[in-house]
PDB file of N, CA and C in Angstrom:
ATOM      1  N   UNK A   1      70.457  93.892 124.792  1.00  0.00           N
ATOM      2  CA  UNK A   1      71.532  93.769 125.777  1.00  0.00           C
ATOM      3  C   UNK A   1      71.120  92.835 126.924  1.00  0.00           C
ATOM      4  N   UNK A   2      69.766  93.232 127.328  1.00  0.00           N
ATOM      5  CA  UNK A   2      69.414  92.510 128.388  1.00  0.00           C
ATOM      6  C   UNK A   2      69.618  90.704 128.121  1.00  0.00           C
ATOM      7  N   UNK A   3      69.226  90.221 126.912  1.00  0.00           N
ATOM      8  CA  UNK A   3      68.973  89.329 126.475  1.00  0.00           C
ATOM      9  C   UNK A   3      69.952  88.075 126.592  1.00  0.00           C
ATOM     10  N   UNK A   4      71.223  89.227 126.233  1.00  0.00           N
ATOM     11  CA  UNK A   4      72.802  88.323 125.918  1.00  0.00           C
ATOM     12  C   UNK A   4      73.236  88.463 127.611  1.00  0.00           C
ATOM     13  N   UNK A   5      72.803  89.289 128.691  1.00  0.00           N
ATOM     14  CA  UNK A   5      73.529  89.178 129.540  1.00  0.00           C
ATOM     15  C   UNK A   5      72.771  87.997 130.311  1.00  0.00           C
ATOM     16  N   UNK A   6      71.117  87.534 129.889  1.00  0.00           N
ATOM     17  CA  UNK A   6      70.439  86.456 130.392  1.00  0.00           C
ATOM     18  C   UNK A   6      70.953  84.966 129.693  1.00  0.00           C
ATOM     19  N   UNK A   7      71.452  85.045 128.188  1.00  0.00           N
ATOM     20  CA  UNK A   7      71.955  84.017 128.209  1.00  0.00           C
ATOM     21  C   UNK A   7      73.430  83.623 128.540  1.00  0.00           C
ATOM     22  N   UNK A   8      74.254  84.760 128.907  1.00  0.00           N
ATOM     23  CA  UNK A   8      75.566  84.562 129.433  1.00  0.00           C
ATOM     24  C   UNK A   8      75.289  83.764 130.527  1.00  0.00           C
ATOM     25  N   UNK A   9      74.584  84.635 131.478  1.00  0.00           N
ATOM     26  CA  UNK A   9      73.964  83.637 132.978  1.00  0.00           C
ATOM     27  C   UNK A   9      73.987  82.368 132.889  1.00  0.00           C
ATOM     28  N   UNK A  10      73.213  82.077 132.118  1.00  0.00           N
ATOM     29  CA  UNK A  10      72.602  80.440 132.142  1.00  0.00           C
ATOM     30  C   UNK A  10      74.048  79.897 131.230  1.00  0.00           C
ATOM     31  N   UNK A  11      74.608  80.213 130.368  1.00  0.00           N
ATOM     32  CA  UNK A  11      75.437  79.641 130.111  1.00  0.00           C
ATOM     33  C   UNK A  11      76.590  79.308 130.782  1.00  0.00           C
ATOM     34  N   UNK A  12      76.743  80.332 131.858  1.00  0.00           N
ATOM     35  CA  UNK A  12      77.382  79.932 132.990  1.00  0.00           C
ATOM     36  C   UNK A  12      77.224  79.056 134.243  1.00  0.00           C
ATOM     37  N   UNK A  13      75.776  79.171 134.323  1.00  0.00           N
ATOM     38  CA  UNK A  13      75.553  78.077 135.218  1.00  0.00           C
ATOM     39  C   UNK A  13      75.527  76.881 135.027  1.00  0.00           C
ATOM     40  N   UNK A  14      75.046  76.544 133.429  1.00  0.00           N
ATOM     41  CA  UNK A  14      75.371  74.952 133.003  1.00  0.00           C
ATOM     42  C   UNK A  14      76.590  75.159 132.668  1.00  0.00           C
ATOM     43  N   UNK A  15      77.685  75.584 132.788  1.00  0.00           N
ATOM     44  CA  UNK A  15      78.923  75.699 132.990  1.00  0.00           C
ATOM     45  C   UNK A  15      79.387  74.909 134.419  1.00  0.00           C
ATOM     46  N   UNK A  16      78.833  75.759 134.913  1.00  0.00           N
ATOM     47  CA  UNK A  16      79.436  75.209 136.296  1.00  0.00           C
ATOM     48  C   UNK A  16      78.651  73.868 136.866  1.00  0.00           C
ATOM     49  N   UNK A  17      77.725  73.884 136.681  1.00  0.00           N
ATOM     50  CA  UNK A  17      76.946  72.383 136.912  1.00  0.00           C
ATOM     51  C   UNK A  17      77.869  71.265 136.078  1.00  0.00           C
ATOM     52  N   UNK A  18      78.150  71.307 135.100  1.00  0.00           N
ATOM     53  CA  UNK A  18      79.321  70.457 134.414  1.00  0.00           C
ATOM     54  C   UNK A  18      80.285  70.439 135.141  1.00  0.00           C
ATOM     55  N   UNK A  19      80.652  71.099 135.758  1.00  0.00           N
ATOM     56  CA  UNK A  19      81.700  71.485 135.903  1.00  0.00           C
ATOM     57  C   UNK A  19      82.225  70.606 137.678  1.00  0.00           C
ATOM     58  N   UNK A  20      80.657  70.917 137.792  1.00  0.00           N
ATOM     59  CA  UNK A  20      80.305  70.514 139.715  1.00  0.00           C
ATOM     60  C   UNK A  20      80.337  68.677 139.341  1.00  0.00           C
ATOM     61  N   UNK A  21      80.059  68.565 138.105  1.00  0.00           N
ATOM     62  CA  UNK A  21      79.543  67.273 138.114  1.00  0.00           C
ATOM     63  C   UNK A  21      80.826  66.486 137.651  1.00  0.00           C
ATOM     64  N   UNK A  22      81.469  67.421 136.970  1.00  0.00           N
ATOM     65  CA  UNK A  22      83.114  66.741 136.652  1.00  0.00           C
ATOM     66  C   UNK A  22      83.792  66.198 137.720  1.00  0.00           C
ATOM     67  N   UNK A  23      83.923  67.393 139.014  1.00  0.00           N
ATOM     68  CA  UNK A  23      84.392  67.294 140.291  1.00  0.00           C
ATOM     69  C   UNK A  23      83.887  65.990 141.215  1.00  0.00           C
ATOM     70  N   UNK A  24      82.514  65.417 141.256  1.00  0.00           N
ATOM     71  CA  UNK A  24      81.720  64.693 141.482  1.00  0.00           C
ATOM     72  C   UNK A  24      82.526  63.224 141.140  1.00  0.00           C
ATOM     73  N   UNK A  25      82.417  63.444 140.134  1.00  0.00           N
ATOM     74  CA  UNK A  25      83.688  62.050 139.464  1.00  0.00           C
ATOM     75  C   UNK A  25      84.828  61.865 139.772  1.00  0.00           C
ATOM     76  N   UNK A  26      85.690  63.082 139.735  1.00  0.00           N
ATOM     77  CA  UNK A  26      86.961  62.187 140.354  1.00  0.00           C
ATOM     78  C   UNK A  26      87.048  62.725 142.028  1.00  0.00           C
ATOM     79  N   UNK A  27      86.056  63.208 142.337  1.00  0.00           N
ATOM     80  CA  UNK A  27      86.279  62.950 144.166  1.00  0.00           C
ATOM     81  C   UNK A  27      86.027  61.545 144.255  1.00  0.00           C
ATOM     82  N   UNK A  28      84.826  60.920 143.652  1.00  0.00           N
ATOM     83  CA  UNK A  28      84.257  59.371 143.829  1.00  0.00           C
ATOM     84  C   UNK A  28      85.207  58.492 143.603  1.00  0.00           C
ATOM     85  N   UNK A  29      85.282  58.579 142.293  1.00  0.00           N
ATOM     86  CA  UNK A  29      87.030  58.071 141.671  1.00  0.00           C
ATOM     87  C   UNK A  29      88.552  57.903 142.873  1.00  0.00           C
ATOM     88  N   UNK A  30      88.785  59.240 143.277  1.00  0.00           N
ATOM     89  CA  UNK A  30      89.951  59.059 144.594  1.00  0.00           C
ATOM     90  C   UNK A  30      89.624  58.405 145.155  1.00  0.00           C
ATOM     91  N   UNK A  31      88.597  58.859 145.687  1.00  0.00           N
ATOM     92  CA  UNK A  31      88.113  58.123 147.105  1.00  0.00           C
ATOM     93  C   UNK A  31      87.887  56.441 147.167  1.00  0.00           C
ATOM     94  N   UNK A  32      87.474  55.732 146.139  1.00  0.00           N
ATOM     95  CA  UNK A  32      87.940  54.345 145.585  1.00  0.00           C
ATOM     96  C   UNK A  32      88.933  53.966 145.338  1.00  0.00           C
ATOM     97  N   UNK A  33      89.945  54.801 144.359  1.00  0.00           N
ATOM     98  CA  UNK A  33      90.812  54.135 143.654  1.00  0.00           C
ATOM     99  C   UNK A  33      92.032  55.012 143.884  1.00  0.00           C
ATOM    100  N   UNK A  34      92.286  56.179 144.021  1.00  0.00           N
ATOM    101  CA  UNK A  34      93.438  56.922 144.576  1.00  0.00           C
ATOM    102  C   UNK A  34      93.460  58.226 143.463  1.00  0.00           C
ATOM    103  N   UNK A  35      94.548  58.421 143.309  1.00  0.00           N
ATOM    104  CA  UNK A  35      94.802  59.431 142.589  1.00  0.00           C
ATOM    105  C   UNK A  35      94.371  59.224 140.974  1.00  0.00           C
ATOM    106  N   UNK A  36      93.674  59.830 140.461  1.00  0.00           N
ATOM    107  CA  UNK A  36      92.581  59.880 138.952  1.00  0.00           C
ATOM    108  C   UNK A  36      93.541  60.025 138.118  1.00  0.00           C
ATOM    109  N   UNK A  37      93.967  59.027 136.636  1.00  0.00           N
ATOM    110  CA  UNK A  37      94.683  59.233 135.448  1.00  0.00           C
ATOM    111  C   UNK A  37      94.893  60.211 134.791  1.00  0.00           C
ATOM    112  N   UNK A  38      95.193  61.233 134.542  1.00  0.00           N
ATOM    113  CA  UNK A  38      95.247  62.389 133.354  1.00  0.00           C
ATOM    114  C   UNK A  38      94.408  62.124 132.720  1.00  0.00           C
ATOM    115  N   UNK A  39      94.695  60.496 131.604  1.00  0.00           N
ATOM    116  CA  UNK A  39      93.940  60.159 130.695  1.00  0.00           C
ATOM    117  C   UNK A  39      92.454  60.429 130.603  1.00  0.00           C
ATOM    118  N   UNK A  40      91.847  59.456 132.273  1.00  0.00           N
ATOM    119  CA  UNK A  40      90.530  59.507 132.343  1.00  0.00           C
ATOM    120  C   UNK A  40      90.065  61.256 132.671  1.00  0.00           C
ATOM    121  N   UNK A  41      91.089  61.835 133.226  1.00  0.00           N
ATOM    122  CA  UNK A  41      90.748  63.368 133.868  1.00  0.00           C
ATOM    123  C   UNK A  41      90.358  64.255 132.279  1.00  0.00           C
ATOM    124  N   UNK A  42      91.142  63.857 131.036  1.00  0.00           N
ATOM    125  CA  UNK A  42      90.833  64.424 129.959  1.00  0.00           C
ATOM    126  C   UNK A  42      89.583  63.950 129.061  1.00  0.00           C
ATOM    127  N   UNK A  43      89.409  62.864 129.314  1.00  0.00           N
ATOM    128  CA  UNK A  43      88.545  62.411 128.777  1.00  0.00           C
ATOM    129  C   UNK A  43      86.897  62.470 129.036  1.00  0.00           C
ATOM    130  N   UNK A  44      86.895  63.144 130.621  1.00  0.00           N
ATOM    131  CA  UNK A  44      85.655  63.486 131.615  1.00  0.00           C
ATOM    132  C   UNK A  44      85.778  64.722 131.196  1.00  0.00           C
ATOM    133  N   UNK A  45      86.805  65.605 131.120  1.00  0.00           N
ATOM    134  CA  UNK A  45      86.584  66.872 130.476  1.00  0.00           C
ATOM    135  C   UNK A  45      85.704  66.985 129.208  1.00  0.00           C
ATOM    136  N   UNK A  46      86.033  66.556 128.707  1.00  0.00           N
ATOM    137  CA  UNK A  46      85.684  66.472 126.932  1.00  0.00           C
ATOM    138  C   UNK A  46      84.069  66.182 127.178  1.00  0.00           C
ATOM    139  N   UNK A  47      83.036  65.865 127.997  1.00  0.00           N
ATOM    140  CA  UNK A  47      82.162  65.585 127.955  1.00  0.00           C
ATOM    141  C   UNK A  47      81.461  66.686 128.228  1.00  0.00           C
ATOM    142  N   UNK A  48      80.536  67.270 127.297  1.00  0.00           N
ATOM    143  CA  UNK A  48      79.858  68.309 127.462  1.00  0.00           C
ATOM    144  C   UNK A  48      77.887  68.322 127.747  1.00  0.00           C
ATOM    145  N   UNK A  49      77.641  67.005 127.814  1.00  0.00           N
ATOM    146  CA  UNK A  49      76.551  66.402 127.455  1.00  0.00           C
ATOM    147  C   UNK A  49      75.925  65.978 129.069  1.00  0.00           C
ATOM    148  N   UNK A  50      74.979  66.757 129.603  1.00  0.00           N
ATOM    149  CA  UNK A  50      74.786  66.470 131.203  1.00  0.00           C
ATOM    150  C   UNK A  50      73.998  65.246 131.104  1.00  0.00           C
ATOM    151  N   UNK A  51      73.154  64.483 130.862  1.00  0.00           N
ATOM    152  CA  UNK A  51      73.084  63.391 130.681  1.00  0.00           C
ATOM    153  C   UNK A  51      74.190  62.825 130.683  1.00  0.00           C
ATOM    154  N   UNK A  52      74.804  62.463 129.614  1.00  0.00           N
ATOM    155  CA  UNK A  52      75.782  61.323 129.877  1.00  0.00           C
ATOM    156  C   UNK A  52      77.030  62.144 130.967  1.00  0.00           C
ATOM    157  N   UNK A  53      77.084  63.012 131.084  1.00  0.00           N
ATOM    158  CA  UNK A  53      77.889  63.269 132.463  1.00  0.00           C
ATOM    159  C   UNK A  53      77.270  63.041 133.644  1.00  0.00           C
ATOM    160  N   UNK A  54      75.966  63.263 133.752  1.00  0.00           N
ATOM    161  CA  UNK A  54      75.218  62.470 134.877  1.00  0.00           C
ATOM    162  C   UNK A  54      75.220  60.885 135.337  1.00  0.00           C
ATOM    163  N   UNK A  55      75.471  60.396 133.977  1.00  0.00           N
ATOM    164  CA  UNK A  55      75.540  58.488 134.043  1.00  0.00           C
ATOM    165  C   UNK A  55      77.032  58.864 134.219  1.00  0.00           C
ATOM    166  N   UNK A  56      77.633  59.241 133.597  1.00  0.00           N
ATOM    167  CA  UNK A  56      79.393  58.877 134.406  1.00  0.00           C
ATOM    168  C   UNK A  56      79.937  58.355 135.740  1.00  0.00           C
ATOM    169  N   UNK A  57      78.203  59.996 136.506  1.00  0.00           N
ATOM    170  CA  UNK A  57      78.761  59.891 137.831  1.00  0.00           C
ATOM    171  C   UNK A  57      78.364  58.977 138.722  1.00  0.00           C
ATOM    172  N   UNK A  58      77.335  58.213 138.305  1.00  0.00           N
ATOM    173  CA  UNK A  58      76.359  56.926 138.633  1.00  0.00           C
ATOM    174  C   UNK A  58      77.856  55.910 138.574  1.00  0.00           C
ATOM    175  N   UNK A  59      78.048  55.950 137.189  1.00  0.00           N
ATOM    176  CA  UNK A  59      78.809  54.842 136.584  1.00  0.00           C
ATOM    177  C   UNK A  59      80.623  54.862 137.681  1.00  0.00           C
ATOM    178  N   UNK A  60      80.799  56.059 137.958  1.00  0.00           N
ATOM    179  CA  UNK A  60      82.012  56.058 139.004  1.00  0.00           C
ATOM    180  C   UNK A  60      81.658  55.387 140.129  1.00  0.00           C
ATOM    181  N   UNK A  61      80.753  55.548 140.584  1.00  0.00           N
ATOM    182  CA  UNK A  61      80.135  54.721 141.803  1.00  0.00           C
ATOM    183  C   UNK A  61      80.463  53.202 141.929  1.00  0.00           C
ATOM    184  N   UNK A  62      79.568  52.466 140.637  1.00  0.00           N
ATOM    185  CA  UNK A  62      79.657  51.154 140.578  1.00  0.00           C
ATOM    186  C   UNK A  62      80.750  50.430 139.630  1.00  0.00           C
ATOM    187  N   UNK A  63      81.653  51.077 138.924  1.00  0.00           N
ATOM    188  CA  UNK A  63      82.918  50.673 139.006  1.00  0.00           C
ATOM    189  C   UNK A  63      84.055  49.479 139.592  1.00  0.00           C
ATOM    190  N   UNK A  64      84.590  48.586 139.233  1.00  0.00           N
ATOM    191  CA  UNK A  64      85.616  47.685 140.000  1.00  0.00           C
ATOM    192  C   UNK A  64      87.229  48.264 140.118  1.00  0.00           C
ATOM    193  N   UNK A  65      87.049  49.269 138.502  1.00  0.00           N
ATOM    194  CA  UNK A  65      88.451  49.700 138.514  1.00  0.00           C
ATOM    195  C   UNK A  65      88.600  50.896 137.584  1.00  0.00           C
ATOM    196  N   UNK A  66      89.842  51.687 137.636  1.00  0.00           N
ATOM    197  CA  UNK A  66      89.853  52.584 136.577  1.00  0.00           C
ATOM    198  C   UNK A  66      89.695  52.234 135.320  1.00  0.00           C
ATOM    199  N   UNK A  67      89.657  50.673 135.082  1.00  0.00           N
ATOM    200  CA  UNK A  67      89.850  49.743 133.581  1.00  0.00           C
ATOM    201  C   UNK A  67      88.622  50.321 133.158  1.00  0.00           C
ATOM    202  N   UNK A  68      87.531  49.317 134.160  1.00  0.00           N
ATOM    203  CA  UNK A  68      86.413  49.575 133.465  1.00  0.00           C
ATOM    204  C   UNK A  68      85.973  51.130 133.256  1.00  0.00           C
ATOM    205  N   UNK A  69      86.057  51.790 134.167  1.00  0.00           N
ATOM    206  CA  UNK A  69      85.788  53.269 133.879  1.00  0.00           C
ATOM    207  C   UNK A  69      86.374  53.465 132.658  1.00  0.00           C
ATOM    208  N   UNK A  70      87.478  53.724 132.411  1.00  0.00           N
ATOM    209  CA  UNK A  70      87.973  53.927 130.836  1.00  0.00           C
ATOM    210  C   UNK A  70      87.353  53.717 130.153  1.00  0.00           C
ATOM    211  N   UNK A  71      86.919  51.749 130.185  1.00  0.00           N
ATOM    212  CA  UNK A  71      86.154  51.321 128.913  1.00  0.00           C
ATOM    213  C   UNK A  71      84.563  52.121 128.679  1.00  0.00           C
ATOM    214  N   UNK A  72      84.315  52.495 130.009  1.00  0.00           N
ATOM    215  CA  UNK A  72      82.855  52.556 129.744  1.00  0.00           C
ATOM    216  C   UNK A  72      83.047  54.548 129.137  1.00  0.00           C
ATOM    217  N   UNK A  73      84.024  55.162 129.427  1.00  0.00           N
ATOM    218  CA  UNK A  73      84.146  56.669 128.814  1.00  0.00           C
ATOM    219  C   UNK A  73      84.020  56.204 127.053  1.00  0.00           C
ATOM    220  N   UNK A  74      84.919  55.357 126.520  1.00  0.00           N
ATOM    221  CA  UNK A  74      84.988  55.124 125.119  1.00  0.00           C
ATOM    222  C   UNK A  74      83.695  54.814 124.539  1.00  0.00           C
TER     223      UNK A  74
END
């Protein structure tokens, strides 16, 4: 019992670290470019991989436009 309620934990916290890091992106995202696409908002979802959700949030930073962001999610 103890076991499953230690990996619920942690599965929740890299839950929410994804989750913190999703948020991370399109605050950066507004705050450049205005209100965030659905498209790109579904497509940052879908990423479950903290590495490459970590470069996303690098990659929102140095950005020119939502274009390239798109291209670089695909």
């Amino acid at each position: 019992m103890e076991d499953r309620e230690k990996e619920g934990r942690l599965e929740g916290r890299f839950e929410g670290l994804l989750e913190a890091k999703r948020d991370a992106v399109y605050e950066i995202l507004k705050a450049r470019f205005g209100d965030v696409l659905k498209g790109i908002k579904e497509a940052v979802e879908k990423v479950s991989d903290f590495k490459r959700l970590s470069l996303i949030v690098r990659k929102s930073v140095t950005v020119k436009d939502f274009d390239e962001f798109r291209e670089y999610l695909k």
